[in-house]
Protein backbone atom coordinates (compact mmCIF):
# COMPACT_ATOMS: atom_id res chain seq x y z
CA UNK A 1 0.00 0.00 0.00
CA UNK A 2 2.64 2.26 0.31
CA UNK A 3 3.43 5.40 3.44
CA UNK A 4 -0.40 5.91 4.63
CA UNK A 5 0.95 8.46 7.31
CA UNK A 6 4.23 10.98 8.26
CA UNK A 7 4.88 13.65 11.17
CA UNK A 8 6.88 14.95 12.97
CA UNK A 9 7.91 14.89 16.81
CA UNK A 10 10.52 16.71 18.43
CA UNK A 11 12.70 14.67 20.78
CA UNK A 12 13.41 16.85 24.17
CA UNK A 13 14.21 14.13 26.96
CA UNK A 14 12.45 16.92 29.49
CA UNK A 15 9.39 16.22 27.97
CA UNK A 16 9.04 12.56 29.12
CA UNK A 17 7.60 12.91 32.54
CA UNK A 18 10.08 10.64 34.12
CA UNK A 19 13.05 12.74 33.01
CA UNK A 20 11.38 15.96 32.99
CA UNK A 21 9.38 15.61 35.94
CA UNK A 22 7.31 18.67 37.97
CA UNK A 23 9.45 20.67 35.07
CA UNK A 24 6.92 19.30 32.17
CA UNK A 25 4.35 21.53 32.94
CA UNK A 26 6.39 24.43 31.42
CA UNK A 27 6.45 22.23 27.85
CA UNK A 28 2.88 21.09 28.63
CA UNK A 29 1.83 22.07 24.86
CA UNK A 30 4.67 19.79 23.33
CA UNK A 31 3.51 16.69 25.85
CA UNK A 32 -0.13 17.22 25.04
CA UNK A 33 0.60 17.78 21.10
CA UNK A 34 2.62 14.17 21.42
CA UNK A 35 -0.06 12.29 23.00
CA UNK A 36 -1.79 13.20 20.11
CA UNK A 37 0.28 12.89 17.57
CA UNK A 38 0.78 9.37 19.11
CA UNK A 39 -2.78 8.24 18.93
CA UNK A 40 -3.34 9.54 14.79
CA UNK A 41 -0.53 7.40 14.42
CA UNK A 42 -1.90 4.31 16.29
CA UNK A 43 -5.22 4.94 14.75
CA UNK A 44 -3.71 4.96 11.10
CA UNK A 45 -3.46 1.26 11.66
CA UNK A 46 0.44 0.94 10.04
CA UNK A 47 2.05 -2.45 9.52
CA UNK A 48 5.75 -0.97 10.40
CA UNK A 49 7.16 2.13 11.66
CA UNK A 50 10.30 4.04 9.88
CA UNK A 51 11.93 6.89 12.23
CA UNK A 52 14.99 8.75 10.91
CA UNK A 53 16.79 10.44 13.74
CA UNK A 54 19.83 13.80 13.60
CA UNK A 55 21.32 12.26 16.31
CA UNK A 56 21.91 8.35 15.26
CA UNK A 57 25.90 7.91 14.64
CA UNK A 58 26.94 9.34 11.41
CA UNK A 59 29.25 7.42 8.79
CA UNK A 60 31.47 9.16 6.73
CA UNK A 61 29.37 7.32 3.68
CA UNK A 62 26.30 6.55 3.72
CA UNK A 63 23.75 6.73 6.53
CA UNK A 64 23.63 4.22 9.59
CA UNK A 65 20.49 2.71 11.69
CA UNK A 66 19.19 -0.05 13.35
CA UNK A 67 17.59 -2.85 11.01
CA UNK A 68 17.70 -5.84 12.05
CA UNK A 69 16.86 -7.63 15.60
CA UNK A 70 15.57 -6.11 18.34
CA UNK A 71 15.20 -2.02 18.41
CA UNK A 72 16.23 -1.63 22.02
CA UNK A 73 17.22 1.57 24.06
CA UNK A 74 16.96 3.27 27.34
CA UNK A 75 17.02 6.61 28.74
CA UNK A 76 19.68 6.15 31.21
CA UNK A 77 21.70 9.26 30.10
CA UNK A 78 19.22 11.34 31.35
CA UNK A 79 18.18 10.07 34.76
CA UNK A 80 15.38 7.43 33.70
CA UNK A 81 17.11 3.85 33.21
CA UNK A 82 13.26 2.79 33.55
CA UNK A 83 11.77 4.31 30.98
CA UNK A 84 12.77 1.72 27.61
CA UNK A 85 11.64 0.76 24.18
CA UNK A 86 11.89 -2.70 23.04
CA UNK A 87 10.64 -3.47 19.58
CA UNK A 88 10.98 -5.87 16.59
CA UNK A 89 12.89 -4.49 13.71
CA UNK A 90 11.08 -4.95 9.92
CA UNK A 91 13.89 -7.14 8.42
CA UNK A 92 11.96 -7.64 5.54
CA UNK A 93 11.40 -4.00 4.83
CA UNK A 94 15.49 -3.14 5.89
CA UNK A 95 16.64 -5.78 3.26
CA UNK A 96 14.63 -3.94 0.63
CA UNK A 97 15.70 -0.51 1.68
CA UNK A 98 19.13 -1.77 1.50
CA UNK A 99 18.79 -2.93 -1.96
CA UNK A 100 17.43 0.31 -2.85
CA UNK A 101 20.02 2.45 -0.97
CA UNK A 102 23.00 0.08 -0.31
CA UNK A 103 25.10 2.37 1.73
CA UNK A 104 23.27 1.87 4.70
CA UNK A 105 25.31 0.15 7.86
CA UNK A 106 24.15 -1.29 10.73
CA UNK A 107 24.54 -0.55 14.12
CA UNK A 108 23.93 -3.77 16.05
CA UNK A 109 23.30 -3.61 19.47
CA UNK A 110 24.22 0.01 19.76
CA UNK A 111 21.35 1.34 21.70
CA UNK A 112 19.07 4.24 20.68
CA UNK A 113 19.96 7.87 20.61
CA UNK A 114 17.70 9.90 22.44
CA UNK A 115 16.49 11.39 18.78
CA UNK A 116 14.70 7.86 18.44
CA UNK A 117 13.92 7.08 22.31
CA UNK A 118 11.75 10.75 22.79
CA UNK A 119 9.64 9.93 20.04
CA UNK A 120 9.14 6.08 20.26
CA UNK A 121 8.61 6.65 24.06
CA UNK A 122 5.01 8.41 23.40
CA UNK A 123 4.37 6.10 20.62
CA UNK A 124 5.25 3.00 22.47
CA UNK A 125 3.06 3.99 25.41
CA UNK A 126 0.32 4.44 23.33
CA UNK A 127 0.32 0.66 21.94
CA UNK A 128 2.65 0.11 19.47
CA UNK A 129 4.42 -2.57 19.18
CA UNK A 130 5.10 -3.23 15.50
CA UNK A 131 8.11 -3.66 13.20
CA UNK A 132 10.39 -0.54 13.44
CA UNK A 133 13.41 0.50 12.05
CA UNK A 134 15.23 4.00 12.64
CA UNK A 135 17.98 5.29 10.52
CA UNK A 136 19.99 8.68 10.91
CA UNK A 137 21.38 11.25 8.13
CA UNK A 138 24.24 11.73 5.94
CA UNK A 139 27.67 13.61 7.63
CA UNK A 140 26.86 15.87 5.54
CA UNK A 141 23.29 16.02 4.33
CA UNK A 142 23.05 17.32 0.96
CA UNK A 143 19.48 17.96 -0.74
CA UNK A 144 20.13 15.26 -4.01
CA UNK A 145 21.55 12.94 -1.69
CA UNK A 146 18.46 12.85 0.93
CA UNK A 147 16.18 13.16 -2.04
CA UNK A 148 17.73 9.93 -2.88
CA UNK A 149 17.15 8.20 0.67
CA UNK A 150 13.59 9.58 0.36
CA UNK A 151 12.93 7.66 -3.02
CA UNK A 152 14.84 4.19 -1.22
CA UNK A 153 12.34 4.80 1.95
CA UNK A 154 9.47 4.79 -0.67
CA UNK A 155 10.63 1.90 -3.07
CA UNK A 156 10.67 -0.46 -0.19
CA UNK A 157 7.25 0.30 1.66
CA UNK A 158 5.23 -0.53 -1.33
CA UNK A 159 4.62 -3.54 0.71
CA UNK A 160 2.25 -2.92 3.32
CA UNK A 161 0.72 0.27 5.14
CA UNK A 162 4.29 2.20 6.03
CA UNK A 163 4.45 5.06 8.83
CA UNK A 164 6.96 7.67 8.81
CA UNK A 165 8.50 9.81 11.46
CA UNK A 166 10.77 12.55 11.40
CA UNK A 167 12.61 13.82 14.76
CA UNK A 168 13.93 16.92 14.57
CA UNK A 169 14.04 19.86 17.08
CA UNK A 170 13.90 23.79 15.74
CA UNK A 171 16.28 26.28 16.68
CA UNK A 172 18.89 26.18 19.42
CA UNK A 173 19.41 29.71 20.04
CA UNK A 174 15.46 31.26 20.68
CA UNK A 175 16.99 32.99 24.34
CA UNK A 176 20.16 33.98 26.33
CA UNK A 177 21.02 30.83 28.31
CA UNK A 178 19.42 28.44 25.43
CA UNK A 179 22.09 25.47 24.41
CA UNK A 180 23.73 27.18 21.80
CA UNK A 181 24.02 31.16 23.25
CA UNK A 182 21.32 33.32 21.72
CA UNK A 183 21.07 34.31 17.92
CA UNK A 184 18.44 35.97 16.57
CA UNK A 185 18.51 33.79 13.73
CA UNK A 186 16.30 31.31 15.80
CA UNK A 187 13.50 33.11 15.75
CA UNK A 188 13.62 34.26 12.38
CA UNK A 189 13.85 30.38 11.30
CA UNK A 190 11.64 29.20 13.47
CA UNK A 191 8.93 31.76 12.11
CA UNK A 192 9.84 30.83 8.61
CA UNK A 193 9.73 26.72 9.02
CA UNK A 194 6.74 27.34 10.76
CA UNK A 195 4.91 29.22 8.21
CA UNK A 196 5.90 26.87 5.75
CA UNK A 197 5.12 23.36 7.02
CA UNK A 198 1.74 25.32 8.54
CA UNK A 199 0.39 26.13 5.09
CA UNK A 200 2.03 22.35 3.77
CA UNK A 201 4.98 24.51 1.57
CA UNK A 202 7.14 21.16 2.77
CA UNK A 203 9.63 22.06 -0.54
CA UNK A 204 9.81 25.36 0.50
CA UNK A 205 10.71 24.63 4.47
CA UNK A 206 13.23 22.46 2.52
CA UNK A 207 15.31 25.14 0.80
CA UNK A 208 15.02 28.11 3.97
CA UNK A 209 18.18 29.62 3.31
CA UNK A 210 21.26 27.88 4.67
CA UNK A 211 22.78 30.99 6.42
CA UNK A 212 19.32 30.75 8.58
CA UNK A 213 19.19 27.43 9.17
CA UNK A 214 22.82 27.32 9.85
CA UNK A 215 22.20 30.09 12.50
CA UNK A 216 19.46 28.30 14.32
CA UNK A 217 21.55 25.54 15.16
CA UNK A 218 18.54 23.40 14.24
CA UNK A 219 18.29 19.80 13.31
CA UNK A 220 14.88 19.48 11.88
CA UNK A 221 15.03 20.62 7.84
CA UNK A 222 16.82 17.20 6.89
CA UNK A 223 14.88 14.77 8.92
CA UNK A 224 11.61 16.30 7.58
CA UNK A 225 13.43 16.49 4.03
CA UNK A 226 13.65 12.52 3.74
CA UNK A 227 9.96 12.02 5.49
CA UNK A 228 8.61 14.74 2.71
CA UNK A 229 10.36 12.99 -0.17
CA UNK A 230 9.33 9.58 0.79
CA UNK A 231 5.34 10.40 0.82
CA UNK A 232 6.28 12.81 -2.70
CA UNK A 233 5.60 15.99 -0.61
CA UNK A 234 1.91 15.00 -0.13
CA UNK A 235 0.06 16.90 2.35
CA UNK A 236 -3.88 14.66 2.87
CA UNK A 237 -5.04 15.55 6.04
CA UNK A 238 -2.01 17.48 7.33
CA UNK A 239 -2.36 19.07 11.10
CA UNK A 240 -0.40 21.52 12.59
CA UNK A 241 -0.52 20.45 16.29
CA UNK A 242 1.90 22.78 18.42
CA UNK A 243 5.37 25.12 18.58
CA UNK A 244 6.50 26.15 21.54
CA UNK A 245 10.35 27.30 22.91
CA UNK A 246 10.07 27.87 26.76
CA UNK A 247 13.61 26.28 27.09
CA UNK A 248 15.21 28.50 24.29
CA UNK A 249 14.79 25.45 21.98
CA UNK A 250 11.87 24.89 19.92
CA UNK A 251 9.53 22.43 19.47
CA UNK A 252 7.20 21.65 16.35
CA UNK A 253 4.64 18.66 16.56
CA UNK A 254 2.84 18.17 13.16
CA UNK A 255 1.21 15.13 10.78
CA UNK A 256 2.37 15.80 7.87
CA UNK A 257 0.33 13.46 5.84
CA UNK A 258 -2.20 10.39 6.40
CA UNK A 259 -4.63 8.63 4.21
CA UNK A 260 -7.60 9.33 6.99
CA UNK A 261 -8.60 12.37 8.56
């Protein structure tokens, strides 16, 4: 059947309530806008689950994931050892990706970067257990080659009701204090990417101008740039659910695309 559904989550550890604790109630409309975003998902009925990640390891060729075995991970780095995703990877649909886009590498028993864990932790709690696989980017993502990944994602989900998630975070830099210092360049990017994927201009939020995005320290425009090429930059029943930047980072929760309302 093909991708019957994309979005995309941000990936904050502070929003998972045993990380973030009494502090999630300042990032209340992220939490809330994940819930949701969780349960279109579940309700779009998908056979397997493809999340592609900024922060999964990097190859100098290529892009690296986890496709094979279990899809395990923790969030141990940030306080919650308890708080875990264990899921079956889609071998079947990771051999035909592979054949499609052969420079992609395992990463065994690696566990998951917290890019993957944030957004599979609302999406696990809300029933999934399916076949998953999660793959990162390119060192360094260029628009023809994650064009290219986009098309691979799509050849090998033609088997099949395919769900695809992008985890990205927006800007940095929105406040003094913020991870990466202040630059007003957050803000303007944030308003722009905002705008964009709002109205469903997903080729537009895909060539903001590099000096801006570069700027806003984000790590969003790629991740969404695979996830809009796979579906061919459909927009069915697209729903802006939330932004938000109380930390000085911010946070966009969308569905991009599904085949129900």
């Amino acid at each position: 059947m093909g991708i019957v559904w994309s979005g995309l989550a941000p990936h904050p550890p502070i929003i998972v309530e045993s990380v973030g604790g009494a502090r999630c109630s300042e990032v209340q409309t992220t939490i809330d806008s994940m819930w949701e975003l969780a349960r279109d998902f579940i309700a779009s009925t998908p056979d397997r689950l493809i999340l592609i990640s900024p922060h999964t390891p990097r190859p100098r060729a290529g892009i690296a994931g986890w496709f094979k075995g279990r899809i395990q991970g923790n969030l141990s780095r940030f306080g919650a050892p308890q708080t875990r995703i264990d899921l079956p990877a889609d071998e079947d649909w990771a051999t035909r990706f592979k054949t499609a886009y052969p420079q992609a590498a395992d990463l065994g028993s690696e566990p998951l970067d917290h890019g993957a864990m944030v957004p599979l932790h609302f999406i696990y709690e809300a029933g999934w257990r399916g076949p998953t696989c999660v793959f990162g980017l390119p060192y360094w993502p260029g628009a023809e080659d994650l064009d290219r990944i986009g098309v691979a994602l799509a050849a090998s989900a033609s088997s099949g009701k395919t769900a695809v998630l992008a985890s990205g975070d927006m800007s940095h830099c929105l406040k003094p204090g913020a991870p990466a210092g202040f630059d007003e360049g957050g803000k303007l990017f944030d308003a722009a990417f905002v705008e964009k994927v709002r109205n469903s201009c997903y080729k537009d939020a895909c060539q903001l101008d590099s000096d801006l995005q570069e700027a806003a320290r984000q790590d969003v425009v790629e991740s969404c740039h695979i996830a809009w090429s796979a579906n061919g930059y459909r927009d069915n029943n697209h729903r802006f659910l939330s932004y938000e930047g109380p930390f000085g980072v911010g946070y966009t929760v969308m569905k991009f695309y599904g085949d129900n309302a």
